[in-house]
Structure formats: structure tokens, C-alpha cells
Protein backbone atom coordinates (compact mmCIF):
# COMPACT_ATOMS: atom_id res chain seq x y z
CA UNK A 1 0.00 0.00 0.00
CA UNK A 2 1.25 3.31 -0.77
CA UNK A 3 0.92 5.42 2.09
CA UNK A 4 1.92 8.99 3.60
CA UNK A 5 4.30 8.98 6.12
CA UNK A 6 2.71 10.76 9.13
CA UNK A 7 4.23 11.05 12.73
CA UNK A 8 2.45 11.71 15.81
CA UNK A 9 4.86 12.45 18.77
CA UNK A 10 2.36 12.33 21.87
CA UNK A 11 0.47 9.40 21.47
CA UNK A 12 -1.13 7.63 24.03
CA UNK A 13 -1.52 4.25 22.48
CA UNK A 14 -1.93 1.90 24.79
CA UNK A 15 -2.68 -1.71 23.02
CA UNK A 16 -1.92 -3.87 25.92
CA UNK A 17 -4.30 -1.81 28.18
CA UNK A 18 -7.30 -3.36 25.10
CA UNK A 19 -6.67 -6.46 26.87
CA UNK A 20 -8.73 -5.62 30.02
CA UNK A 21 -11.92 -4.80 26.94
CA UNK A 22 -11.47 -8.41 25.67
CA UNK A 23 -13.68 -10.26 28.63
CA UNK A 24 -14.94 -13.93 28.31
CA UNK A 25 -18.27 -14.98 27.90
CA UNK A 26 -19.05 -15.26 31.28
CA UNK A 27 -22.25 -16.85 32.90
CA UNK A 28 -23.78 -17.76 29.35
CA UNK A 29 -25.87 -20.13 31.66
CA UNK A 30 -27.76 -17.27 33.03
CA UNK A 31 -27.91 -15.24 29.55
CA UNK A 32 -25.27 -11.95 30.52
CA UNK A 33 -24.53 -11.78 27.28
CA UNK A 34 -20.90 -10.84 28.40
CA UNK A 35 -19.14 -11.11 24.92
CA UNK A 36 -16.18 -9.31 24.00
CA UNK A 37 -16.66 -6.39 21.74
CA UNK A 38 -13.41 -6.36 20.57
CA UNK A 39 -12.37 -9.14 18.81
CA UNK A 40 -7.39 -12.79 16.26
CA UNK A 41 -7.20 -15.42 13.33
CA UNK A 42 -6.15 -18.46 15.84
CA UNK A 43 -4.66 -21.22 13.74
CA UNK A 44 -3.99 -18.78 11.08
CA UNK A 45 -1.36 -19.01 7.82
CA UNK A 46 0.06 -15.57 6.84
CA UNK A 47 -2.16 -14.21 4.30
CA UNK A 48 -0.82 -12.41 1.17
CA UNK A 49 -4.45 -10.77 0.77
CA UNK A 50 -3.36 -7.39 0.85
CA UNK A 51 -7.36 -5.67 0.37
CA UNK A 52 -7.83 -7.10 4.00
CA UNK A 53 -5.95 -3.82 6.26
CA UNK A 54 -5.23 -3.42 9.75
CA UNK A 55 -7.54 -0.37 11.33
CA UNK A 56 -6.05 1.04 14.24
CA UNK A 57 -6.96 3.99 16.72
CA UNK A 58 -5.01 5.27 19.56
CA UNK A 59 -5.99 2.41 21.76
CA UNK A 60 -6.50 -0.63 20.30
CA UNK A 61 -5.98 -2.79 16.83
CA UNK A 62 -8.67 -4.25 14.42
CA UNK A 63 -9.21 -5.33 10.93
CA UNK A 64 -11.08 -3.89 7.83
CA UNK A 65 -11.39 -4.85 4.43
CA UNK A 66 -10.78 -2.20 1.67
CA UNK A 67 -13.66 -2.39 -1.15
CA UNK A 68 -12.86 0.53 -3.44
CA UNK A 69 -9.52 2.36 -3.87
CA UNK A 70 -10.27 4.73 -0.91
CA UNK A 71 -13.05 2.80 1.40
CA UNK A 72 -12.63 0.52 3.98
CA UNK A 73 -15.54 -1.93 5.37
CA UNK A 74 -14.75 -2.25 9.28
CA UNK A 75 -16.52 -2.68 12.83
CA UNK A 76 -18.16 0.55 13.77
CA UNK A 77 -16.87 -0.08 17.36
CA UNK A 78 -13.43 -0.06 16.05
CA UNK A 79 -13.79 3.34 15.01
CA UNK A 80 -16.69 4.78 18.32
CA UNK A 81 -16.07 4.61 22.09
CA UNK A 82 -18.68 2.54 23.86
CA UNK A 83 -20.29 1.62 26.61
CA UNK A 84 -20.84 -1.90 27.54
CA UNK A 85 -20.75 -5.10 26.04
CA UNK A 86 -22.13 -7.52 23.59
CA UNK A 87 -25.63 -6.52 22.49
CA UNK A 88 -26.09 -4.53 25.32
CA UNK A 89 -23.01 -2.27 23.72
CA UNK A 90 -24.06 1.46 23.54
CA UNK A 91 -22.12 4.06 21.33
CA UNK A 92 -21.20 6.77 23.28
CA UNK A 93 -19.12 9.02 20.34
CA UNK A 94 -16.45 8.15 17.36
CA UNK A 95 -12.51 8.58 18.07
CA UNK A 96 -11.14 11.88 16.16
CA UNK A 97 -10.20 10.71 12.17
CA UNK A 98 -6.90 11.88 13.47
CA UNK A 99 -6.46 9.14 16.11
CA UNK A 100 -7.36 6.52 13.13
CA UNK A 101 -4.82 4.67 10.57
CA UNK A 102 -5.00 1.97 8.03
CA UNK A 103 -2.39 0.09 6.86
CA UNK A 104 -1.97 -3.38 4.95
CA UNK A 105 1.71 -3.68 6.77
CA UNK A 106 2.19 -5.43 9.71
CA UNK A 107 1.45 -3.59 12.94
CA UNK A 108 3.76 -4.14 15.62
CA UNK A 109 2.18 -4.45 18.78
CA UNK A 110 5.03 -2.66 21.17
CA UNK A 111 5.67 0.15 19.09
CA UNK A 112 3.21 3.27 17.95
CA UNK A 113 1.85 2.66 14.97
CA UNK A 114 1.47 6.22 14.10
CA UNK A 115 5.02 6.50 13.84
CA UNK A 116 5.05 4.59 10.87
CA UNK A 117 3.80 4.70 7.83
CA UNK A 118 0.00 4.45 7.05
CA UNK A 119 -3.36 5.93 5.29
CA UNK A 120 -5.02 8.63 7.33
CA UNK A 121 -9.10 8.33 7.64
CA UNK A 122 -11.00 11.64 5.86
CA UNK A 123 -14.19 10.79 6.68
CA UNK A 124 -16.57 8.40 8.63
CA UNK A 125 -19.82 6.89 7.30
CA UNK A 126 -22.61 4.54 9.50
CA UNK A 127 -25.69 2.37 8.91
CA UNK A 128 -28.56 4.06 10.42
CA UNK A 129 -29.28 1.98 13.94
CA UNK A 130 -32.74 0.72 14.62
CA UNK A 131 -32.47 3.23 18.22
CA UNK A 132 -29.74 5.24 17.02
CA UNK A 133 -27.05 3.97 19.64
CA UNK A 134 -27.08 0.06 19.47
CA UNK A 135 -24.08 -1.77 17.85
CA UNK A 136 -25.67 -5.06 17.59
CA UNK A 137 -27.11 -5.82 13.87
CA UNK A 138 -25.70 -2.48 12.66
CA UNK A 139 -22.04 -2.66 14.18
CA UNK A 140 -20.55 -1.97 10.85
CA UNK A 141 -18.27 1.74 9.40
CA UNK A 142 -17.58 2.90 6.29
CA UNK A 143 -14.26 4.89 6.24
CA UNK A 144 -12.85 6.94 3.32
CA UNK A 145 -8.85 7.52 3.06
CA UNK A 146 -7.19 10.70 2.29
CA UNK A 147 -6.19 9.15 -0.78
CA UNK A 148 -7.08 6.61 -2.66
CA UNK A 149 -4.74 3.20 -2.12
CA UNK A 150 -2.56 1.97 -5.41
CA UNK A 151 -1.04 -1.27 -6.08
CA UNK A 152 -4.51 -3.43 -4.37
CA UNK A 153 -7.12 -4.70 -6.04
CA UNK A 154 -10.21 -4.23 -3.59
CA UNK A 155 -12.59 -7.45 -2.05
CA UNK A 156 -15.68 -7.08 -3.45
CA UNK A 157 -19.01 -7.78 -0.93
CA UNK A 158 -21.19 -10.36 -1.50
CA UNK A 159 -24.57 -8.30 -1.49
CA UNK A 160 -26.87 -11.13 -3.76
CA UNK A 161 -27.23 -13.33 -1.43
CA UNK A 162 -26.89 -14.32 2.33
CA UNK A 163 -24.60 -16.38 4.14
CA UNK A 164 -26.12 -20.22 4.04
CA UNK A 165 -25.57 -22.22 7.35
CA UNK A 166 -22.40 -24.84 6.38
CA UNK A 167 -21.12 -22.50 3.63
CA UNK A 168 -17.03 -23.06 4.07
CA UNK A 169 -15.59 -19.46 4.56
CA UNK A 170 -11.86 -18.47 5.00
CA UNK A 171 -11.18 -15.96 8.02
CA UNK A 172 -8.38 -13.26 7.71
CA UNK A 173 -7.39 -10.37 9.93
CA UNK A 174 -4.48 -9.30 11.89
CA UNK A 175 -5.30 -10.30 15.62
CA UNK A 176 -3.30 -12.54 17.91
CA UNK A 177 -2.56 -15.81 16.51
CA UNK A 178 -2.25 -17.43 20.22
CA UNK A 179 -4.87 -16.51 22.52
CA UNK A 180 -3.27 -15.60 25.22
CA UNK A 181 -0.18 -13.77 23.92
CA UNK A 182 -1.03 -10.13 22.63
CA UNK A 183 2.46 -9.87 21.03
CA UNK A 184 1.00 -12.42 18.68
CA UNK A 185 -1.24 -9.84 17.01
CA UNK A 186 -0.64 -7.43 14.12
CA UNK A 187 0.31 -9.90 10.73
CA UNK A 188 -2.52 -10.61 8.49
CA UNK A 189 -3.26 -14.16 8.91
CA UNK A 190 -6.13 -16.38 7.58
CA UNK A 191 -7.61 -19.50 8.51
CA UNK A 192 -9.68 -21.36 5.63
CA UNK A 193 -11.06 -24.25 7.97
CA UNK A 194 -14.03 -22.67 9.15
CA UNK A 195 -17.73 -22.51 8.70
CA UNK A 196 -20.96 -20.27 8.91
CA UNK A 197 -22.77 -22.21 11.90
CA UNK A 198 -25.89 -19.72 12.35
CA UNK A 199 -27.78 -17.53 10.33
CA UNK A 200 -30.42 -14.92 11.68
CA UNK A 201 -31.48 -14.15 15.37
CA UNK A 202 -29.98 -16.29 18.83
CA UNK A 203 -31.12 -15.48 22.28
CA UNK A 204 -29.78 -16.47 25.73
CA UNK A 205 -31.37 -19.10 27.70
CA UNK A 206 -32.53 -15.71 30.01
CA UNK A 207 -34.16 -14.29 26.49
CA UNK A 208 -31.64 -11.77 26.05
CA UNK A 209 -30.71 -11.23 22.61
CA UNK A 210 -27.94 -12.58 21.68
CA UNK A 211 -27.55 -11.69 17.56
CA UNK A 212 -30.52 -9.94 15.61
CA UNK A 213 -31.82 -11.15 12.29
CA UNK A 214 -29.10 -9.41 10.29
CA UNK A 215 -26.25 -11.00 12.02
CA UNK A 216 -24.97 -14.73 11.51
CA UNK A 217 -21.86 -16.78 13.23
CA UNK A 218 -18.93 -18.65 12.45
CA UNK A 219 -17.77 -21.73 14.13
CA UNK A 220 -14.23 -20.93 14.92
CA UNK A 221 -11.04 -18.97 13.71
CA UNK A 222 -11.21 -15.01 14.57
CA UNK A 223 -10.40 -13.33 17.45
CA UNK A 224 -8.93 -10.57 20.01
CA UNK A 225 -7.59 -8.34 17.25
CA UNK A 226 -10.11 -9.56 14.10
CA UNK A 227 -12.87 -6.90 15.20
CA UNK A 228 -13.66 -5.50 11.58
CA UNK A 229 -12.29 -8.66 9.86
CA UNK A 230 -13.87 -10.17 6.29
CA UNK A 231 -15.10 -13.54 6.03
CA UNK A 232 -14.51 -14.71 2.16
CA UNK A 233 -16.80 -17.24 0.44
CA UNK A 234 -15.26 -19.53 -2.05
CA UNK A 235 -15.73 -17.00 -4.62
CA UNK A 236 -13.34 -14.13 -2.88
CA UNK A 237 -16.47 -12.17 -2.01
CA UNK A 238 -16.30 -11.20 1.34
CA UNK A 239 -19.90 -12.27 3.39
CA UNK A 240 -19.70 -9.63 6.54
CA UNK A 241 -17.94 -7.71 9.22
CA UNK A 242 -16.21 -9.19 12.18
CA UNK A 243 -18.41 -8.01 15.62
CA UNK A 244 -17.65 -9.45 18.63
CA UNK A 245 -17.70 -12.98 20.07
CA UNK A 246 -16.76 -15.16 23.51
CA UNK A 247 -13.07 -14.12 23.57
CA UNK A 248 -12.49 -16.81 26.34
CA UNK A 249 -12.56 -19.54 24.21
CA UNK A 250 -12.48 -17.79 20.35
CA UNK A 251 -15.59 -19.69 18.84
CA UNK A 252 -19.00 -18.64 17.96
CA UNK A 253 -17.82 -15.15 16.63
CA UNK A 254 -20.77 -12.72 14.80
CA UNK A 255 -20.42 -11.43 11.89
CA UNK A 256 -22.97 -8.60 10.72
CA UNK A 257 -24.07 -9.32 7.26
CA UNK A 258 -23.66 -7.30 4.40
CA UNK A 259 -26.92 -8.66 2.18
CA UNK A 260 -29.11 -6.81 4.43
CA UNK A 261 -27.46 -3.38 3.75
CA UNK A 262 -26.81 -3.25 0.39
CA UNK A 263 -28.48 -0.58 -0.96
CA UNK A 264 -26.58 1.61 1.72
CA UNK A 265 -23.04 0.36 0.80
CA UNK A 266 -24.23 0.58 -2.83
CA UNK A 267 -25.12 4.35 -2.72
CA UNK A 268 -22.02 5.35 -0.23
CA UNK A 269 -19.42 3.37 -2.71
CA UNK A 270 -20.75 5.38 -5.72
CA UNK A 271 -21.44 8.53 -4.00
CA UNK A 272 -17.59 8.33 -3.02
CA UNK A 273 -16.87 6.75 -6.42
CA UNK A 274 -18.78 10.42 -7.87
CA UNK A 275 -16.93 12.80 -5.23
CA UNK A 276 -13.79 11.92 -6.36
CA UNK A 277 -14.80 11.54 -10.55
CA UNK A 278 -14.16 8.31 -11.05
CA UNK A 279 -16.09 5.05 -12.09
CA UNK A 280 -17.35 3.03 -8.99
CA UNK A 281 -17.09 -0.83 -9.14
CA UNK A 282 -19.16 -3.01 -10.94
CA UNK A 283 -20.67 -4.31 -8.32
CA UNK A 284 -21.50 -1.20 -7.20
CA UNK A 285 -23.93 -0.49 -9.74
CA UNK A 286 -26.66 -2.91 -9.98
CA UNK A 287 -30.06 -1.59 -11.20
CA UNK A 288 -28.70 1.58 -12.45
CA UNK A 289 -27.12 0.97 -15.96
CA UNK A 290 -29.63 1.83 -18.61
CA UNK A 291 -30.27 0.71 -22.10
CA UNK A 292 -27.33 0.07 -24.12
CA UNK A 293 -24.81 0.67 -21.23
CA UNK A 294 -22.35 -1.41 -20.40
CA UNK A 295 -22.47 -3.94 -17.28
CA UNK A 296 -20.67 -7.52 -16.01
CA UNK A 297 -23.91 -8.84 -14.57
CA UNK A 298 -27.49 -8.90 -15.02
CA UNK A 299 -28.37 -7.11 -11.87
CA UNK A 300 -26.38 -3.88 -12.49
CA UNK A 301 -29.22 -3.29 -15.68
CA UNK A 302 -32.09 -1.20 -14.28
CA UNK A 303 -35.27 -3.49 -14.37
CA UNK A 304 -36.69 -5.38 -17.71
CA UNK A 305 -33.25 -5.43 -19.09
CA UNK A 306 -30.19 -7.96 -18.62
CA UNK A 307 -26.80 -8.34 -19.20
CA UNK A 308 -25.46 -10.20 -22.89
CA UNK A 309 -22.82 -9.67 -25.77
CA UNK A 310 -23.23 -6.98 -27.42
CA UNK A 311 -20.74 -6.65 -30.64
CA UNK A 312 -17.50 -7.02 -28.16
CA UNK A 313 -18.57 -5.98 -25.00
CA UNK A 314 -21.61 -6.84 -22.52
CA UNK A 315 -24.03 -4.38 -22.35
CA UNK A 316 -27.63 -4.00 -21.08
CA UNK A 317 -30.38 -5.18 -23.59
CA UNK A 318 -33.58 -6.95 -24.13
CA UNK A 319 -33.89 -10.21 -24.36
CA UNK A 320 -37.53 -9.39 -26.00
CA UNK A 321 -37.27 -8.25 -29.21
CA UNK A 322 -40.41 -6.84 -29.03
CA UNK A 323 -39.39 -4.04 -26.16
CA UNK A 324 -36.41 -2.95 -28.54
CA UNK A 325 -35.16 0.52 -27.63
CA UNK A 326 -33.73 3.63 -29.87
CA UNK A 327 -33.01 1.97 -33.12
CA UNK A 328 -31.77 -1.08 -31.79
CA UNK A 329 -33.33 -4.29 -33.94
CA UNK A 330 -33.93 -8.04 -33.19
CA UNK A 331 -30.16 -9.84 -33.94
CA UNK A 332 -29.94 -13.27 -35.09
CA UNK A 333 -29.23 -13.87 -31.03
CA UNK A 334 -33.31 -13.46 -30.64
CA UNK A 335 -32.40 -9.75 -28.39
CA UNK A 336 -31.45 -6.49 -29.11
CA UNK A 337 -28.81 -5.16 -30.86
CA UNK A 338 -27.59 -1.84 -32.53
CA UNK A 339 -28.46 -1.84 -36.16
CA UNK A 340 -25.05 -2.28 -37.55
CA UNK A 341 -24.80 -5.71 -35.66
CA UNK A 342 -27.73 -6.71 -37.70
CA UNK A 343 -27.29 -8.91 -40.99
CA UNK A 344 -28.33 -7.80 -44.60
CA UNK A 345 -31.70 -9.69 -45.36
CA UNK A 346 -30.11 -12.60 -47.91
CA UNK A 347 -31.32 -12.47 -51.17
CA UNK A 348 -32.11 -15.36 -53.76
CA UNK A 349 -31.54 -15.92 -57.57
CA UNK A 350 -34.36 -13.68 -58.75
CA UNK A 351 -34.18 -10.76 -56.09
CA UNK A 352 -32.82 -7.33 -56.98
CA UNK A 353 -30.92 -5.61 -55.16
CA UNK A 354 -29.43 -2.34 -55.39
CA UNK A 355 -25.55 -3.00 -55.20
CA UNK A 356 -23.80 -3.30 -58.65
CA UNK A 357 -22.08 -7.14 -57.55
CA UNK A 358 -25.60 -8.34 -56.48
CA UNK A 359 -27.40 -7.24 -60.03
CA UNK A 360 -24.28 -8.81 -61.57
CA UNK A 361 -24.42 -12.15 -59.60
CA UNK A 362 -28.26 -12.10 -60.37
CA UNK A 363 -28.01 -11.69 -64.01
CA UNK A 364 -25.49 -14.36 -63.83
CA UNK A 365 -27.61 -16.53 -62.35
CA UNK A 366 -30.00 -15.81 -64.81
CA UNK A 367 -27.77 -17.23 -67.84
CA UNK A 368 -26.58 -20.33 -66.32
CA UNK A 369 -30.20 -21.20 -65.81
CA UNK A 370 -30.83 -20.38 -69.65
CA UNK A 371 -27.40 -22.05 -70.19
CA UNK A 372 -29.25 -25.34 -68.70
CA UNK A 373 -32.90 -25.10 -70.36
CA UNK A 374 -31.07 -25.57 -74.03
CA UNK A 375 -28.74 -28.12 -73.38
CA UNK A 376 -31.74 -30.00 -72.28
């Protein structure tokens, strides 16, 4: 990642102190819902998945995923203060953009990691929450960079369709690779042995809530440090955003999904995408390319259209002839295309047409059939 090199001098940074916010889940019996907010890839290989970023502030290290050249997908609590835990977790105000940094280096643990090099944050962006303070089903930031990153090529979200209980998924994030040692965190590390294990809403035996509707869970891998962290499908698409989990024992994480919000990420990616006067990713764009535009799948065409070879690119069309727009005709496909993509009508031996070789082939034709009647 190419990044600034920006030095703060007074930091107070204090990464071992994040220990004493990473509590186990205590008294699950009796429903406390005492799950650790912040959340390592245990059993992890180092990861050469560059679009997955440590996100730090000046107290503590996550993960984040970036999704366009200047946006990363993280953990809104990696990015607010808070007050309590789990679903009971209340925002209580978001650190300063100057006490944030993203970088897809390692992040050493002992050291300030503002003293290095990294991208600084310009700007913050949230999902509306159901009471405008709850973390739980909405625990999920948008942040835009200074500048846009070079040299990555961005994780795209998986926003057609949900996580699916057993679906394989491969962890990655920079948190502590042993549990118990926090000098273990801060190299991007994955873990590709893991599964989605729950999909939708959990409660505590007590009838606390546990995870809402828009949340699901993964069986084992992240941890203290993977707060913000993709999970990646087989595909490379990245499923949700790390939340919190029972940082005792590292299973049974929550992930928020990212099906759900969609149209939000949609419209912030290409509102950024707009700001800054470039093209926003494909996937970015679905139900918004008209008529003749060009697309990679059938969703980005606004409605009644789809997605097919046009000449040599894909571009949004009909598929019935009969709905044809501008002068776009029915091709020899059976959709529409632009005229010039459209064959001549053939013609037989006694049409007429009006180019000199076809009269000339025609009356040709003409005196080889004479030719045959007398030799007969």
C-alpha cells in the first residue's frame, strides 16, 4: 500500500491496556450476554491478501477490508467509544479521524503505529441503527482515506445473497494468533477451515438477545484483534464484518451481514466513487445501468433489461425483441442489438438488389439457368 508517512509524537496508544476490553463470555448459563466487543485469526497461515488492512486507533488494533480504492468496510466499534458489552453495547461518540490509521503492513504491537507509515481516515460513514445507539445488527463503518490506495485490487461484498448455514468461509485479519499472547497480534493471517454455523437471530437461555436477524456466526477462527475482519466465500467475495464474540474460548464469533445493507453500501461506494470523478465498481452499480450501457452482470441493468454480448462488449439489452429501444433491432441472437450488428436480409436468384455485384451475380444466375434449359 502506498501510504503517507505521518508522525504523531504524543500518542497515548496503549494496546496492551485493550486487553482488560477483551472479557470472556461469562455466565452464558444465566444469559449476561458478556461477549467481547473487541475481537485474532487463531490457527492462522500468513495471508498475502493485501485488500484485508489493519484499522487502528489510539488504543487498540482491528481489521477492515478495503472495497474501493479509498473505502474501507470495518466494525463501527473499532472506530466509536462505547459503553458496555455484547448486544447490550451502547455508542457513546467516534474517536477523532486523526487518532485513526490503516495500513496493509504489519502492525507491531510494542511500538506506535502512528510512527510509521500508514493511510489517514477523511471521513466516517454509519448504517442508520434501529435506536440510534445500538451496535448489535448495525455494528458496521464505512471509512474513506485521504487518498485513494494503489497497487490493491479491492474485495468485493457479497450483497446477492446471504450467508447459508455450512457454507465453508476463509477468516483473515491481523489479531493474535495465540490466545493468550497479545504480542501475537498485528500480521494478516487467515484460517480457511471454518464454517458459517448460524444464520439470523440467537437469544440467551434468560431471552436476552444474543444476535438480531441481520447477524450470523462462524464456528471458529477469529479473534482478540479480528474486530472488523472479512469472512470470504469460495468465490473471494467477502460475506460480513467481524463483531464481537466469547473471547475466552475464540468460537462462535458474529459477523454482521452485508446482504441486508446493500443498498446503503451501494449508494455510499458510488457517491464516493462520484466525489472523487471516477467510475465506482461493478458491483456497485446494480439496477442503475440503462439501455445500451455497459455492465458484467445482469443485476447492475435497471429493471426489464439484462446483461449479454453486445458486438464485443456486454451491455444492457432486451432479451424481448419486441421491447427494442432507440433503433436497436432483433439480432440473429433473438435480443437487441444496434443496427449495424444486424445482418443484410439474404437475397435469392431472382431478387434485386441495389448494389452493382448483387445485379451482376443475379443476371449471372440468370444465364446459367438459360445455359441449362437448351442443353436440355
Amino acid at each position: 500500500m502506498s501510504m503517507d508517512r505521518q508522525l504523531r509524537s504524543a500518542c497515548r496508544l496503549h494496546l496492551v491496556l485493550a486487553c482488560a476490553s477483551f472479557l470472556a463470555l461469562a455466565g452464558c448459563g444465566s444469559g449476561s450476554a458478556l461477549e467481547s466487543q473487541r475481537q485474532s485469526i487463531l490457527g492462522g497461515v500468513p495471508s498475502n491478501r493485501t485488500a484485508v488492512v489493519a484499522v487502528f486507533n489510539i488504543d487498540e488494533l482491528c481489521t477492515g477490508a478495503l472495497i474501493d480504492v479509498d473505502l474501507v468496510l470495518t466494525a463501527r466499534h473499532c472506530v466509536s467509544h462505547l459503553s458496555g458489552i455484547g448486544c447490550a453495547a451502547k455508542r457513546t461518540g467516534e474517536y477523532a479521524l486523526k487518532e485513526l490509521g490503516v495500513t496493509s503492513d504489519s502492525v507491531s504491537m510494542s511500538i506506535n503505529p502512528f510512527s510509521l507509515p500508514y493511510e489517514a481516515v477523511a471521513e466516517l460513514s454509519f448504517l442508520p441503527s434501529p435506536d440510534g445507539e445500538a451496535l448489535c445488527g448495525g455494528d458496521i463503518a464505512l471509512l474513506r482515506l485521504a487518498q485513494p490506495v494503489v497497487g490493491i485490487v479491492p474485495l468485493e461484498p457479497r450483497l446477492d445473497a446471504p450467508p447459508q448455514v455450512g457454507e465453508p468461509v476463509t477468516a483473515v485479519g491481523y489479531g493474535r494468533s495465540v490466545g493468550d499472547n497479545p504480542d501475537s497480534a498485528g500480521t494478516r493471517l487467515e484460517f480457511a477451515g471454518a464454517k458459517v454455523s448460524l444464520v439470523g437471530a440467537a437469544s440467551y437461555p434468560d431471552g436476552s438477545p444474543r444476535r438480531t436477524d441481520g447477524e450470523w456466526a462462524i464456528d471458529k477462527g477469529p479473534c482478540y484483534g479480528d474486530s472488523g475482519s472479512p469472512a470470504l466465500a469460495a468465490d473471494g467475495r467477502t460475506l460480513g464484518v467481524m463483531s464481537r464474540g466469547a473471547g475466552a474460548v475464540c468460537t462462535d464469533m458474529t459477523y454482521e451481514r452485508l446482504d441486508v445493507h446493500a443498498d446503503w453500501l451501494r449508494g455510499r461506494v458510488r457517491a464516493a466513487a462520484a466525489r472523487a470523478g471516477r467510475a465506482p465498481p461493478a458491483w456497485a452499480l446494480v439496477h442503475s445501468a440503462a439501455f445500451g450501457e455497459g455492465c458484467v452482470r445482469a443485476d447492475q441493468c435497471v429493471d426489464g433489461l439484462t446483461c449479454l454480448q453486445v458486438g464485443d462488449a456486454s451491455r444492457c439489452t432486451s432479451a424481448d425483441c419486441a421491447s427494442c429501444q432507440s433503433d436497436w433491432k432483433c439480432g440473429s441472437e433473438g435480443y437487441c442489438v444496434p443496427p449495424e450488428l444486424v445482418p443484410a436480409p439474404a437475397h435469392g436468384c431472382g431478387a434485386s438488389g441495389s448494389s452493382a455485384p448483387l445485379a451482376l451475380a443475379s443476371a449471372l444466375a440468370v444465364f446459367a439457368c438459360a445455359r441449362r434449359r437448351r442443353s436440355t
